[in-house]
N, C-alpha and C. Protein backbone atom coordinates (compact mmCIF):
# COMPACT_ATOMS: atom_id res chain seq x y z
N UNK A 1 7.30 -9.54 29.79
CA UNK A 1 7.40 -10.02 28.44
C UNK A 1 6.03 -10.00 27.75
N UNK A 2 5.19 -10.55 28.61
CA UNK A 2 3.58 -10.96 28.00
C UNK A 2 3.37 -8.99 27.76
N UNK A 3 3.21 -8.28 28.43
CA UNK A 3 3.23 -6.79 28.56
C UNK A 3 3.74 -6.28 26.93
N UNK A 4 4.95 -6.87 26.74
CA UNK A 4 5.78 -6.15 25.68
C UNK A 4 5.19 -6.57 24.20
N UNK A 5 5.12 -8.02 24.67
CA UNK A 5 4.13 -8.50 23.10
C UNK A 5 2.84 -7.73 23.12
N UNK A 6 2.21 -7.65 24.15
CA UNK A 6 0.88 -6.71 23.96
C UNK A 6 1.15 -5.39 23.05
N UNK A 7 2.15 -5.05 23.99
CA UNK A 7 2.14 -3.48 23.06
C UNK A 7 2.84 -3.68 21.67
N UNK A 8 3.51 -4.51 21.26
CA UNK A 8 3.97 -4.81 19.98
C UNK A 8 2.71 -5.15 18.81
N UNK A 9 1.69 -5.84 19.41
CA UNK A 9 0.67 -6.32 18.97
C UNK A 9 0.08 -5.36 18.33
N UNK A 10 -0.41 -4.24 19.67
CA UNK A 10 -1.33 -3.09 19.34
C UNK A 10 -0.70 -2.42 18.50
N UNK A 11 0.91 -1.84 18.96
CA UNK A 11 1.14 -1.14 17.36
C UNK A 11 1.01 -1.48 16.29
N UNK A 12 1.60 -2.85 16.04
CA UNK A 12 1.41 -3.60 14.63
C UNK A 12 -0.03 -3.77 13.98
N UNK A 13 -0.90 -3.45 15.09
CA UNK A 13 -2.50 -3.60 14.40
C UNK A 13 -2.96 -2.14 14.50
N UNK A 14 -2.34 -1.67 14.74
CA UNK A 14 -2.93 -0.24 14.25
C UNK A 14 -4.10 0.79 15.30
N UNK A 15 -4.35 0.37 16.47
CA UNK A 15 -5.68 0.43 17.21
C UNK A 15 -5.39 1.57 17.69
N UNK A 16 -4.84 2.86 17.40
CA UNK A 16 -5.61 3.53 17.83
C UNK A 16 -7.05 3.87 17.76
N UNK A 17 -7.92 4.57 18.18
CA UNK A 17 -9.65 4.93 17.96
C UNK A 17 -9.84 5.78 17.59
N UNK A 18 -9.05 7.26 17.10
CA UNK A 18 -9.04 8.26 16.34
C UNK A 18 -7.93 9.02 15.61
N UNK A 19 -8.17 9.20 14.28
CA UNK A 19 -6.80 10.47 14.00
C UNK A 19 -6.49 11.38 14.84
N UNK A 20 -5.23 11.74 14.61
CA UNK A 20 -5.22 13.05 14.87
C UNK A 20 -6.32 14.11 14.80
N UNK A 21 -6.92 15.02 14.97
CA UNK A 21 -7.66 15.94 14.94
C UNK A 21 -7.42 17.33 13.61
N UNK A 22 -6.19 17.26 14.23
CA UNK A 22 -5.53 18.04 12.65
C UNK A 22 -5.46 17.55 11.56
N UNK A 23 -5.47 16.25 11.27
CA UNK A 23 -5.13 15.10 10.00
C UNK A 23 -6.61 15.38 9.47
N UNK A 24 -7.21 16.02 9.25
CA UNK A 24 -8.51 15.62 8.57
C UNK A 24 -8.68 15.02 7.02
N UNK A 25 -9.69 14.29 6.55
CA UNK A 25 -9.28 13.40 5.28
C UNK A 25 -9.55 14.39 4.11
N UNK A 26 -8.68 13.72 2.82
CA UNK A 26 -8.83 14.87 2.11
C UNK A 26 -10.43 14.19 1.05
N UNK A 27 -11.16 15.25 0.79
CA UNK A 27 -12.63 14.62 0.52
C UNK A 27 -12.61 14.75 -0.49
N UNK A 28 -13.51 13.79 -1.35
CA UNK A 28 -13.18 13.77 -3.10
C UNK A 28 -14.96 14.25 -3.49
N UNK A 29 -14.70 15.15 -4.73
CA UNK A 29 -15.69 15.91 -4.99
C UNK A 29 -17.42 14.85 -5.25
N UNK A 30 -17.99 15.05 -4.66
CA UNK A 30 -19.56 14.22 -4.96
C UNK A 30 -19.63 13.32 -3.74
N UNK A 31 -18.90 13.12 -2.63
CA UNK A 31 -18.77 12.36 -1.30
C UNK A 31 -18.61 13.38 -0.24
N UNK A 32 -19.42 13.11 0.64
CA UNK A 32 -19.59 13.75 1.84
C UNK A 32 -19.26 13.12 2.99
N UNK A 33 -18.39 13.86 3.89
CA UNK A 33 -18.34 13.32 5.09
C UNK A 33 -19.41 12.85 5.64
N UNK A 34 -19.14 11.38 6.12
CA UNK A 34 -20.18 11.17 6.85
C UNK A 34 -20.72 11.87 8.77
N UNK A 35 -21.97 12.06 8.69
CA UNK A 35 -22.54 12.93 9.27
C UNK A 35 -22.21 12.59 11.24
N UNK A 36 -21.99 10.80 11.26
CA UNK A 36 -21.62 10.34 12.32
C UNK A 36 -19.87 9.82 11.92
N UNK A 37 -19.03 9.54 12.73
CA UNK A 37 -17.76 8.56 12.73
C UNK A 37 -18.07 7.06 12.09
N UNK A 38 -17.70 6.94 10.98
CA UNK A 38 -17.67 5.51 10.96
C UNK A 38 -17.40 4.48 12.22
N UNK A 39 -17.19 3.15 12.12
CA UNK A 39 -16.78 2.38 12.93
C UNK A 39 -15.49 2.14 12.30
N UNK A 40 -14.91 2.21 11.02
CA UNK A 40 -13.78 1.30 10.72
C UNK A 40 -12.96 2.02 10.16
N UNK A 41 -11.87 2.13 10.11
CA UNK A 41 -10.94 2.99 9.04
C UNK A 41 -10.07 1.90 8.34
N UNK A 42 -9.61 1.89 7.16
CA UNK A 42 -8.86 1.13 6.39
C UNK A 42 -7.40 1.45 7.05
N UNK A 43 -6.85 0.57 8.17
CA UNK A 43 -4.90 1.42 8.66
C UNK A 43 -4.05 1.12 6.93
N UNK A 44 -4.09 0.38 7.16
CA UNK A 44 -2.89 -0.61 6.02
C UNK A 44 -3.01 -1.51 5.64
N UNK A 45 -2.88 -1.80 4.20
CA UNK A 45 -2.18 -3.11 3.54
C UNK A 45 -1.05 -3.58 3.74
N UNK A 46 -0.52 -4.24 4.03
CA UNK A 46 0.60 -5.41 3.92
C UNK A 46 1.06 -6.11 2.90
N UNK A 47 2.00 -6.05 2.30
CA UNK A 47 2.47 -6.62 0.97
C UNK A 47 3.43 -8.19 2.33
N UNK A 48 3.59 -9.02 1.56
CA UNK A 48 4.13 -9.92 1.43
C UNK A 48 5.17 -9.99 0.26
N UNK A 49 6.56 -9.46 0.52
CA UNK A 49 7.14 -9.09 -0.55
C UNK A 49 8.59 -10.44 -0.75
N UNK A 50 9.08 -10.35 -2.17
CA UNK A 50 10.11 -11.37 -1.86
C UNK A 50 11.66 -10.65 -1.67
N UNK A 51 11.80 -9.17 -2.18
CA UNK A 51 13.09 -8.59 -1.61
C UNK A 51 12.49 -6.99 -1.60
N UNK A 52 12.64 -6.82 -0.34
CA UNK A 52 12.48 -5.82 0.71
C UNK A 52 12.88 -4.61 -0.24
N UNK A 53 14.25 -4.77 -0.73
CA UNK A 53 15.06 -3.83 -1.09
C UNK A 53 14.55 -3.37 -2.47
N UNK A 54 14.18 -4.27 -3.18
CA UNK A 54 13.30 -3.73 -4.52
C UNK A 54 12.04 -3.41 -3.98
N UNK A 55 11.33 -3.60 -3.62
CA UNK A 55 9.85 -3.11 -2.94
C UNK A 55 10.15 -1.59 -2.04
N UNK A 56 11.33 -1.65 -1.75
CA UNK A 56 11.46 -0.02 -0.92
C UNK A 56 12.08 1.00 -1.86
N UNK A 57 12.27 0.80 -3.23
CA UNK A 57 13.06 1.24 -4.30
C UNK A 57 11.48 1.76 -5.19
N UNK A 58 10.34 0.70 -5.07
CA UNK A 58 9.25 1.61 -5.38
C UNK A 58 8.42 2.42 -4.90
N UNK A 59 8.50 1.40 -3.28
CA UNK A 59 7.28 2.27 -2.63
C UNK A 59 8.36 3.74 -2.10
N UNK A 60 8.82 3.53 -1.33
CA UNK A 60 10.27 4.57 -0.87
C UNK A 60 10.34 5.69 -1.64
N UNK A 61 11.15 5.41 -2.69
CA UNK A 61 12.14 6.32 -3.54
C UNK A 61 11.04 6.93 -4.77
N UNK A 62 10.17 6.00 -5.44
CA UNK A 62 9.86 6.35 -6.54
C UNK A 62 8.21 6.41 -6.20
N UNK A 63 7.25 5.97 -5.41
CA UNK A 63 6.13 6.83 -5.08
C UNK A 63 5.94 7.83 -3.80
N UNK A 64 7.33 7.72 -2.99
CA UNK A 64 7.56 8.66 -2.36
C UNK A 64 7.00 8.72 -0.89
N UNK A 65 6.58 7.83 -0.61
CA UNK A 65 6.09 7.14 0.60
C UNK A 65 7.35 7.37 1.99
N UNK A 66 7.13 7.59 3.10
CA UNK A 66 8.04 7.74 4.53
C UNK A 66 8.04 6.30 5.13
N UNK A 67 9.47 5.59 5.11
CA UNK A 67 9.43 4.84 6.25
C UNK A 67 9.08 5.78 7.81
N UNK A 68 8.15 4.76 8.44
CA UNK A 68 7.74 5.33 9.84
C UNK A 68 8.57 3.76 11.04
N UNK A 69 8.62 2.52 10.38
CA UNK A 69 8.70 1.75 11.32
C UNK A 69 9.62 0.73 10.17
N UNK A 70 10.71 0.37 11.25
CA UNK A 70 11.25 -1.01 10.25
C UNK A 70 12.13 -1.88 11.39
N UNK A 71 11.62 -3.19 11.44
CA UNK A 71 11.84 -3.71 12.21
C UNK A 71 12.40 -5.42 12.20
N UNK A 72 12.52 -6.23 13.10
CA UNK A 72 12.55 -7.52 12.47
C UNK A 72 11.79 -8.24 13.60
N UNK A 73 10.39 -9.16 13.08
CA UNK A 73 9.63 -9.41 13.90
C UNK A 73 9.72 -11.42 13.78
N UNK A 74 9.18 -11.46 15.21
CA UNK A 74 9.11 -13.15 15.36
C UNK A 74 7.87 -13.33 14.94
N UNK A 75 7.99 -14.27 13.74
CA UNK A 75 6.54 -15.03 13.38
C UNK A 75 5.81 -16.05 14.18
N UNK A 76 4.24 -16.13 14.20
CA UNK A 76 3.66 -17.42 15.00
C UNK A 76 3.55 -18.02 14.14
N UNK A 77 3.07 -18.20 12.39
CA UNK A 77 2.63 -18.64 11.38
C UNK A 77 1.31 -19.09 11.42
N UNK A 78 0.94 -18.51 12.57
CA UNK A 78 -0.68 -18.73 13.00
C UNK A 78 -1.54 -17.34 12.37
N UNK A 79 -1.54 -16.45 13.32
CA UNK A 79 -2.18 -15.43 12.98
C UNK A 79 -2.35 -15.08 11.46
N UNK A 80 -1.25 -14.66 11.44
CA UNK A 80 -0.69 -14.36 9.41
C UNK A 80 -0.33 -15.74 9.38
N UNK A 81 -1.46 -16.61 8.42
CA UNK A 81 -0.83 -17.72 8.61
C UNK A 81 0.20 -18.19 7.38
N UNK A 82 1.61 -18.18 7.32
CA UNK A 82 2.17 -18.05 6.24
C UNK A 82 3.50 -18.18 7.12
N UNK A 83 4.89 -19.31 6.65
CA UNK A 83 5.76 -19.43 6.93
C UNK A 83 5.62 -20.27 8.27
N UNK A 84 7.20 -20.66 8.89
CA UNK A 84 7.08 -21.50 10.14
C UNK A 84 6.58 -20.91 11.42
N UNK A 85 6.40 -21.55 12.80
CA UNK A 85 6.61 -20.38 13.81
C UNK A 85 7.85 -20.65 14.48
N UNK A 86 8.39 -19.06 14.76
CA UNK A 86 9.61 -18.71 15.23
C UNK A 86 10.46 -18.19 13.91
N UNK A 87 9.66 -18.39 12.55
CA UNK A 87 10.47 -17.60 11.51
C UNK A 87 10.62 -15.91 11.75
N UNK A 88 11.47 -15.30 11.18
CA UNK A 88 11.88 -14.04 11.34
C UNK A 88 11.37 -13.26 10.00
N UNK A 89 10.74 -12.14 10.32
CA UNK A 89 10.67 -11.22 9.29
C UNK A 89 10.83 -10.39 9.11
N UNK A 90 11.04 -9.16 8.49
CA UNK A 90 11.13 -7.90 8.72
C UNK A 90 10.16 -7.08 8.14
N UNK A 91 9.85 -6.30 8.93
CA UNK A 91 8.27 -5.37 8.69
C UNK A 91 8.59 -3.81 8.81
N UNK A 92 8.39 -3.62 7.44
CA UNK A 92 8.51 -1.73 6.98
C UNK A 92 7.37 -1.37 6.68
N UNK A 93 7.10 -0.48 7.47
CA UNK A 93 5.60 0.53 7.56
C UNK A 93 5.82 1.44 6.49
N UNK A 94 5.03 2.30 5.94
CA UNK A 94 5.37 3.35 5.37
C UNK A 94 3.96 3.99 5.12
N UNK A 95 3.95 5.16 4.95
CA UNK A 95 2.95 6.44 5.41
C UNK A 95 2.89 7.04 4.51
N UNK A 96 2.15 7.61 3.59
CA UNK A 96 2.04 8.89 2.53
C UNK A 96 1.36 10.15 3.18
N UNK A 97 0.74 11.15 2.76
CA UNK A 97 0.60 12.26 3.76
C UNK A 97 -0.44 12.04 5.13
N UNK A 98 -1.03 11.01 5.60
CA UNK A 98 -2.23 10.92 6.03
C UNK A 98 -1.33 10.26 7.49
N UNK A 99 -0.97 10.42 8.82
CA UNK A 99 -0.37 9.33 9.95
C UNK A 99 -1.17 8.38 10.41
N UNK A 100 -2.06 8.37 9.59
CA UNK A 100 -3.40 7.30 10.40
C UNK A 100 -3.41 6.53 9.62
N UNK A 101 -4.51 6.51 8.56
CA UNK A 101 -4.78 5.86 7.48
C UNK A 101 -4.01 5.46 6.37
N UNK A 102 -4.38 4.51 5.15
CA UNK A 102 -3.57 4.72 3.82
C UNK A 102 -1.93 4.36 4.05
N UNK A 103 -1.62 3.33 4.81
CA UNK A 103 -0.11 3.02 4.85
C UNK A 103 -0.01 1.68 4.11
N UNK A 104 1.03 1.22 3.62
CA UNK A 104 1.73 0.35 3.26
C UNK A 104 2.89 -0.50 4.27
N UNK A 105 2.16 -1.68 4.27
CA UNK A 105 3.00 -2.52 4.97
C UNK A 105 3.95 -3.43 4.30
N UNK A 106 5.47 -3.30 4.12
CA UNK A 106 6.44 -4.65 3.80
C UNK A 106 6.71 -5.51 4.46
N UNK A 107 6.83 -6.93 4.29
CA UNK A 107 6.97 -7.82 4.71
C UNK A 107 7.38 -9.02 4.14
N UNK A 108 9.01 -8.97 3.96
CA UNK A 108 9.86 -9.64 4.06
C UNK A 108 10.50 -11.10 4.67
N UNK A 109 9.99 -12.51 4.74
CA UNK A 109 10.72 -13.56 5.24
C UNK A 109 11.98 -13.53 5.27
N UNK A 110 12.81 -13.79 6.21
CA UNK A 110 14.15 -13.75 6.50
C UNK A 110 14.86 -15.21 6.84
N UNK A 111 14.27 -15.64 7.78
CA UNK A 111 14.87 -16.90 8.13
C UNK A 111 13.78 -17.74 8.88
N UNK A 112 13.48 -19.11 8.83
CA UNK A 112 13.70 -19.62 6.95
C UNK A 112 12.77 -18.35 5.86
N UNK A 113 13.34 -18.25 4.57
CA UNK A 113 12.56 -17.67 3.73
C UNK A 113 11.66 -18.39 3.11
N UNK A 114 10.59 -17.76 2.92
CA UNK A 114 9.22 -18.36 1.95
C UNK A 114 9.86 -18.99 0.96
N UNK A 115 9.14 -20.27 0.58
CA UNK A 115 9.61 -20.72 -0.93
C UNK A 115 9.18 -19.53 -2.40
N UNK A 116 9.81 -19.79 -2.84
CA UNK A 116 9.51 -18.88 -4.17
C UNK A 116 7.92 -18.98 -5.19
N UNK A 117 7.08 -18.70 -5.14
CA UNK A 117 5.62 -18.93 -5.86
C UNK A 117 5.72 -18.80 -7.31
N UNK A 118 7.55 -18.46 -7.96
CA UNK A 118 7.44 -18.50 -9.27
C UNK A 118 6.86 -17.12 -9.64
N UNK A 119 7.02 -17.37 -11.09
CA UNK A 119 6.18 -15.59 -11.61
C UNK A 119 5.18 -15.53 -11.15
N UNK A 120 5.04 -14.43 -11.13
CA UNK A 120 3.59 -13.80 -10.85
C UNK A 120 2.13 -13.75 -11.98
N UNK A 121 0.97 -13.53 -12.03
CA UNK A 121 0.23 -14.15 -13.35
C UNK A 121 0.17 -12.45 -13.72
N UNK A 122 0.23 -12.44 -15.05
CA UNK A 122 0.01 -11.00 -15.47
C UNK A 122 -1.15 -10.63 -15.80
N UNK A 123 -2.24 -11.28 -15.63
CA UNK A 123 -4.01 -11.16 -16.06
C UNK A 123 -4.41 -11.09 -14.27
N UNK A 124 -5.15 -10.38 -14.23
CA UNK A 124 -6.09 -10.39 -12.83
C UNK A 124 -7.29 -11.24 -13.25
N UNK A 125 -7.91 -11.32 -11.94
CA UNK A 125 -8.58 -12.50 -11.28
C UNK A 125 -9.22 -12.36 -10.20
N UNK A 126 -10.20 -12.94 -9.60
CA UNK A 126 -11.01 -13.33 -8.06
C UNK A 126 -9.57 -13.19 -7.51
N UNK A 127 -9.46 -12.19 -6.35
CA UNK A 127 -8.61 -12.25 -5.22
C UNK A 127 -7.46 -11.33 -5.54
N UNK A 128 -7.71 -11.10 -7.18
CA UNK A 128 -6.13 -9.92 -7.26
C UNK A 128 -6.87 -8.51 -6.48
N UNK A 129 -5.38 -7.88 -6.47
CA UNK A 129 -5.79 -6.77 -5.19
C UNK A 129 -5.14 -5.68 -6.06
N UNK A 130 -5.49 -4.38 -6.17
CA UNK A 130 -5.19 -3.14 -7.23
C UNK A 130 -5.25 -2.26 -6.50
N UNK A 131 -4.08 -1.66 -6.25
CA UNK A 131 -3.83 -0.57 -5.11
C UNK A 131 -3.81 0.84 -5.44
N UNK A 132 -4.82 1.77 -5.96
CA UNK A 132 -5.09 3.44 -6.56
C UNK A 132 -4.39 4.21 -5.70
N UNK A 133 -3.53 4.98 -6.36
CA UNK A 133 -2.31 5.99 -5.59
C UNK A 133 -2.60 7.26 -6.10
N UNK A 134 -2.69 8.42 -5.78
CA UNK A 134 -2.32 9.84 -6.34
C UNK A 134 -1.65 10.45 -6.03
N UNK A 135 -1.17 10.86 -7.09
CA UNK A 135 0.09 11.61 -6.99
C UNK A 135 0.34 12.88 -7.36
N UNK A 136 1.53 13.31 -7.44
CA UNK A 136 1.59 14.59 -7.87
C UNK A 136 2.66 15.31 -9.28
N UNK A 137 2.93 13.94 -9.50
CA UNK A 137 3.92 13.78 -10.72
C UNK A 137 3.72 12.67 -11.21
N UNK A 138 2.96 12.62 -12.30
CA UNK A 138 2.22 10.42 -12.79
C UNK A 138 3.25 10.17 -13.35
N UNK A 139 3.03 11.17 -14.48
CA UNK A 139 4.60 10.96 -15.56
C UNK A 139 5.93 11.01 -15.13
N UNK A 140 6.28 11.43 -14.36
CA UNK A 140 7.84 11.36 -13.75
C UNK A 140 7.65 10.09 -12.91
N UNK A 141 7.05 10.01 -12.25
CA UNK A 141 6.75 8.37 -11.29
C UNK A 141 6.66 7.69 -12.02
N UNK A 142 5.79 7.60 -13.07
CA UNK A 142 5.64 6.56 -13.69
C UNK A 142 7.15 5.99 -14.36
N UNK A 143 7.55 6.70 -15.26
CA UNK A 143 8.35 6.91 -15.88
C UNK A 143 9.90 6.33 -15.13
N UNK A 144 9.90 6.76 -13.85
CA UNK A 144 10.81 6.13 -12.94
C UNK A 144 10.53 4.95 -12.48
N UNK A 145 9.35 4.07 -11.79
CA UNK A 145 9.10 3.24 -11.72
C UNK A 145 9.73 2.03 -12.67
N UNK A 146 10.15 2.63 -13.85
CA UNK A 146 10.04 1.28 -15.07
C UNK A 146 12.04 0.89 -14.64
N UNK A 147 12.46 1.90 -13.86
CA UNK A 147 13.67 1.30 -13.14
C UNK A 147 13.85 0.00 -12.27
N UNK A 148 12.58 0.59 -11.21
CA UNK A 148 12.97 -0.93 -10.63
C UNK A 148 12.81 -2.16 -10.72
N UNK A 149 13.97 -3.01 -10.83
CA UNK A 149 13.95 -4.70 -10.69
C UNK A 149 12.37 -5.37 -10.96
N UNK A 150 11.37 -5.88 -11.48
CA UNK A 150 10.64 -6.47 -11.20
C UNK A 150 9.01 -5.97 -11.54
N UNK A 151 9.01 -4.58 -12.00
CA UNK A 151 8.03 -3.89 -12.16
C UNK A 151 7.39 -3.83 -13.69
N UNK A 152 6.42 -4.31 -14.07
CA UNK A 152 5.59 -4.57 -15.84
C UNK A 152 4.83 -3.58 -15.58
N UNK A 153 4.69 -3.07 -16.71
CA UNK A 153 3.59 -1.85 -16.95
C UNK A 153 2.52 -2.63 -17.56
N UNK A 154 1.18 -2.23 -17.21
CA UNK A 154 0.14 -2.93 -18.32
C UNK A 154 -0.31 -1.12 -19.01
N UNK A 155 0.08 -0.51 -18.87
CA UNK A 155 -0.63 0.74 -19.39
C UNK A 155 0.47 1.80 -19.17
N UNK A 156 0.85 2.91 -19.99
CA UNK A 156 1.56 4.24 -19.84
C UNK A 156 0.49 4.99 -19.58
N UNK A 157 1.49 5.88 -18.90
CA UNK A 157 0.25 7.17 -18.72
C UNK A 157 -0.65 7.97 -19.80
N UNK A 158 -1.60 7.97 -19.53
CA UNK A 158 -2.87 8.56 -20.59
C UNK A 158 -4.11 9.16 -19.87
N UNK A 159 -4.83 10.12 -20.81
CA UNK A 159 -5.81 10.70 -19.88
C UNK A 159 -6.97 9.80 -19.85
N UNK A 160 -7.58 9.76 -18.56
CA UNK A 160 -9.04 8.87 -18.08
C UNK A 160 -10.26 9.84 -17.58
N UNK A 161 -11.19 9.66 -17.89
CA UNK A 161 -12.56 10.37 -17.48
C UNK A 161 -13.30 9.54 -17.21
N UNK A 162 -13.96 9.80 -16.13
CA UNK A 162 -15.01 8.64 -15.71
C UNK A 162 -16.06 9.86 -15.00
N UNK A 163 -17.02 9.21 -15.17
CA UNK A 163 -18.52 9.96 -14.51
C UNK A 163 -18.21 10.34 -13.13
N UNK A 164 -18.88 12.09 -13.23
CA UNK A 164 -19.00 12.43 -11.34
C UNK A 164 -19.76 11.25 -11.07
N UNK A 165 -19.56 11.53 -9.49
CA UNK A 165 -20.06 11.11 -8.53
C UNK A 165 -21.35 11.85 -7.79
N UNK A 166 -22.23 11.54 -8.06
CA UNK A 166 -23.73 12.03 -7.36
C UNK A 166 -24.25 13.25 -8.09
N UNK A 167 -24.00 13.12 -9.15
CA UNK A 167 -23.75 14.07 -10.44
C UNK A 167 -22.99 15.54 -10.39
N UNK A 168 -21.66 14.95 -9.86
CA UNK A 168 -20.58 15.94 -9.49
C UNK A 168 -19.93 16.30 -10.78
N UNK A 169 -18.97 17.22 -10.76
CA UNK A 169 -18.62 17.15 -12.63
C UNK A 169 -17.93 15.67 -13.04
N UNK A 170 -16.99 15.63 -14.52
CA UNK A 170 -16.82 14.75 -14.45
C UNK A 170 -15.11 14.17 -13.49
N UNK A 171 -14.43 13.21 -13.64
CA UNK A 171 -12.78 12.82 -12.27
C UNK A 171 -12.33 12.69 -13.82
N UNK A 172 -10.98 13.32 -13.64
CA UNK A 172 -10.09 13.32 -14.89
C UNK A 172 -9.03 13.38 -14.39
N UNK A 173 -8.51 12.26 -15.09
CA UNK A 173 -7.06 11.87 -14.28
C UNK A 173 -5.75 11.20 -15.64
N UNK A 174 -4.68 11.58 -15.16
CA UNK A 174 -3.88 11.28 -15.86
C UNK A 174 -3.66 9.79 -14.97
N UNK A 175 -3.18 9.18 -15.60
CA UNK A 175 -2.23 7.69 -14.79
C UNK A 175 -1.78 6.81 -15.69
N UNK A 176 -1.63 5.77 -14.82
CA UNK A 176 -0.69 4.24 -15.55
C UNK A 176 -0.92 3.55 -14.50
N UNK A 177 -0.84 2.19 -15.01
CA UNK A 177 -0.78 0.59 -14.47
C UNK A 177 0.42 -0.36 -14.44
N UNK A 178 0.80 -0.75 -13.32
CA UNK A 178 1.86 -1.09 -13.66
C UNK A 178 1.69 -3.03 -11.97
N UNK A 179 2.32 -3.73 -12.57
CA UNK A 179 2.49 -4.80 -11.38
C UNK A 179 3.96 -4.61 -10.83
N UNK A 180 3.95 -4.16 -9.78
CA UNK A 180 4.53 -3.96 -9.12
C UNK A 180 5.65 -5.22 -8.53
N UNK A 181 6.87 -5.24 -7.91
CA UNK A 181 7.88 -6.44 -7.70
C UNK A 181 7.32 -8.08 -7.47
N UNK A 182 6.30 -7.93 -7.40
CA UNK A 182 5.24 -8.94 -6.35
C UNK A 182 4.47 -9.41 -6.65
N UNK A 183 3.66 -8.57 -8.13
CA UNK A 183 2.43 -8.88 -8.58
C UNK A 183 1.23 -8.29 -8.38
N UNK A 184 1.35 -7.18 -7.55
CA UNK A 184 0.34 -6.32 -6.67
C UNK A 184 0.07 -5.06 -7.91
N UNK A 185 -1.01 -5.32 -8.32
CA UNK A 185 -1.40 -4.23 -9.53
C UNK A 185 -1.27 -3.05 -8.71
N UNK A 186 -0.53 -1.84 -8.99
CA UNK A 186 -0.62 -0.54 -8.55
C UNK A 186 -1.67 0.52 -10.33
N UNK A 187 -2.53 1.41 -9.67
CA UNK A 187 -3.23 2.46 -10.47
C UNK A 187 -2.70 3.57 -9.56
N UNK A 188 -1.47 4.47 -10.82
CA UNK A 188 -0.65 5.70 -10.26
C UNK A 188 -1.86 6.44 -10.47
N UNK A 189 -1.94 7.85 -10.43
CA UNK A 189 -2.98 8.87 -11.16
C UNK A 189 -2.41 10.02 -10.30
N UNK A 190 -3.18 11.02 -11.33
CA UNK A 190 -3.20 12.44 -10.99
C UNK A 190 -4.22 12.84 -10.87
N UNK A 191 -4.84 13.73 -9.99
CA UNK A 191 -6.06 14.09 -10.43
C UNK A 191 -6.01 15.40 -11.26
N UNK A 192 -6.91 16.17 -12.30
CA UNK A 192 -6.56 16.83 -12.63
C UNK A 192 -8.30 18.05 -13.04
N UNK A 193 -7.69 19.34 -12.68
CA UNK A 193 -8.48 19.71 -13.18
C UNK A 193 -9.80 19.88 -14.13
């Protein structure tokens, strides 16, 4: 048993010590690989969501993301400290092109469920978290997005320019802003020529 939680552990935290070899990252113009391995890679965020089923209706269907893992896990309310221990949750992984890095974690209370925190604040703040996506269709994503249950736009898609990087040319990107079922600011974009 002690064995089985171990390995439940390690998957859920992500530890492997290298990508794939073939997965190499895709590099953005004026940044250079670094010359040694970092120590850290970003695996995943974790949403804390209040229905699973609208949160997999954006991340899923409409930014196009792969469930890789969906499960229903026993809480300690220690570690993640949030909810009772012995509450139940269910935890959906999901992956965009990268199997290592850059995933999205759902996470769902089931039994008992979280109390409700009420709306969400529509102004950011110390501690809000803004999650930058690219894509390959802003305007059709975007545009679909305004379907699901729970989702405010603070911005339609429009073009953005912001200064290279290390005096690279300039990043021009189409996108939109939108708070997502939860409150979790998402920045869609394209990059664009």
């Amino acid at each position: 048993m002690r064995i089985a939680a171990l390995a439940l552990g390690l998957l859920l935290a992500g530890c492997a010590a290298t990508p794939p070899p073939q997965f190499a990252a895709t590099s953005s113009p004026g940044v250079e690989a670094p010359k040694d391995r970092l120590p850290t890679d970003v695996r995943r965020t974790t949403l804390i969501v209040r229905n699973m089923e609208d949160s997999l209706k954006l991340y899923r269907d409409v930014v196009g993301m792969k469930v890789n893992y969906d499960t229903v896990v026993e809480m300690s309310g220690v570690a993640l400290p949030a909810g009772v221990p012995g509450a139940k949750a269910r935890l959906v992984l999901l992956n965009a092109n990268d199997p290592f890095i850059g995933w999205i974690g759902l996470m769902e209370w089931l039994d008992p469920k979280l109390a409700d925190p009420g709306p969400y604040p529509k102004r950011m703040g110390p501690g809000g978290v803004v999650i930058v996506m690219n894509t390959d269709d802003v305007e059709g994503r975007c545009a679909a997005a305004k379907s699901v249950p729970g989702v405010t736009f603070t911005a339609e898609p429009r073009l953005q320019e912001y200064e290279g990087r290390n005096g690279g040319p300039p990043i021009r990107v189409m996108g939109c802003n939108f708070f997502d079922p939860d409150g979790i600011l998402i920045e869609m974009n394209q990059l664009l020529k």
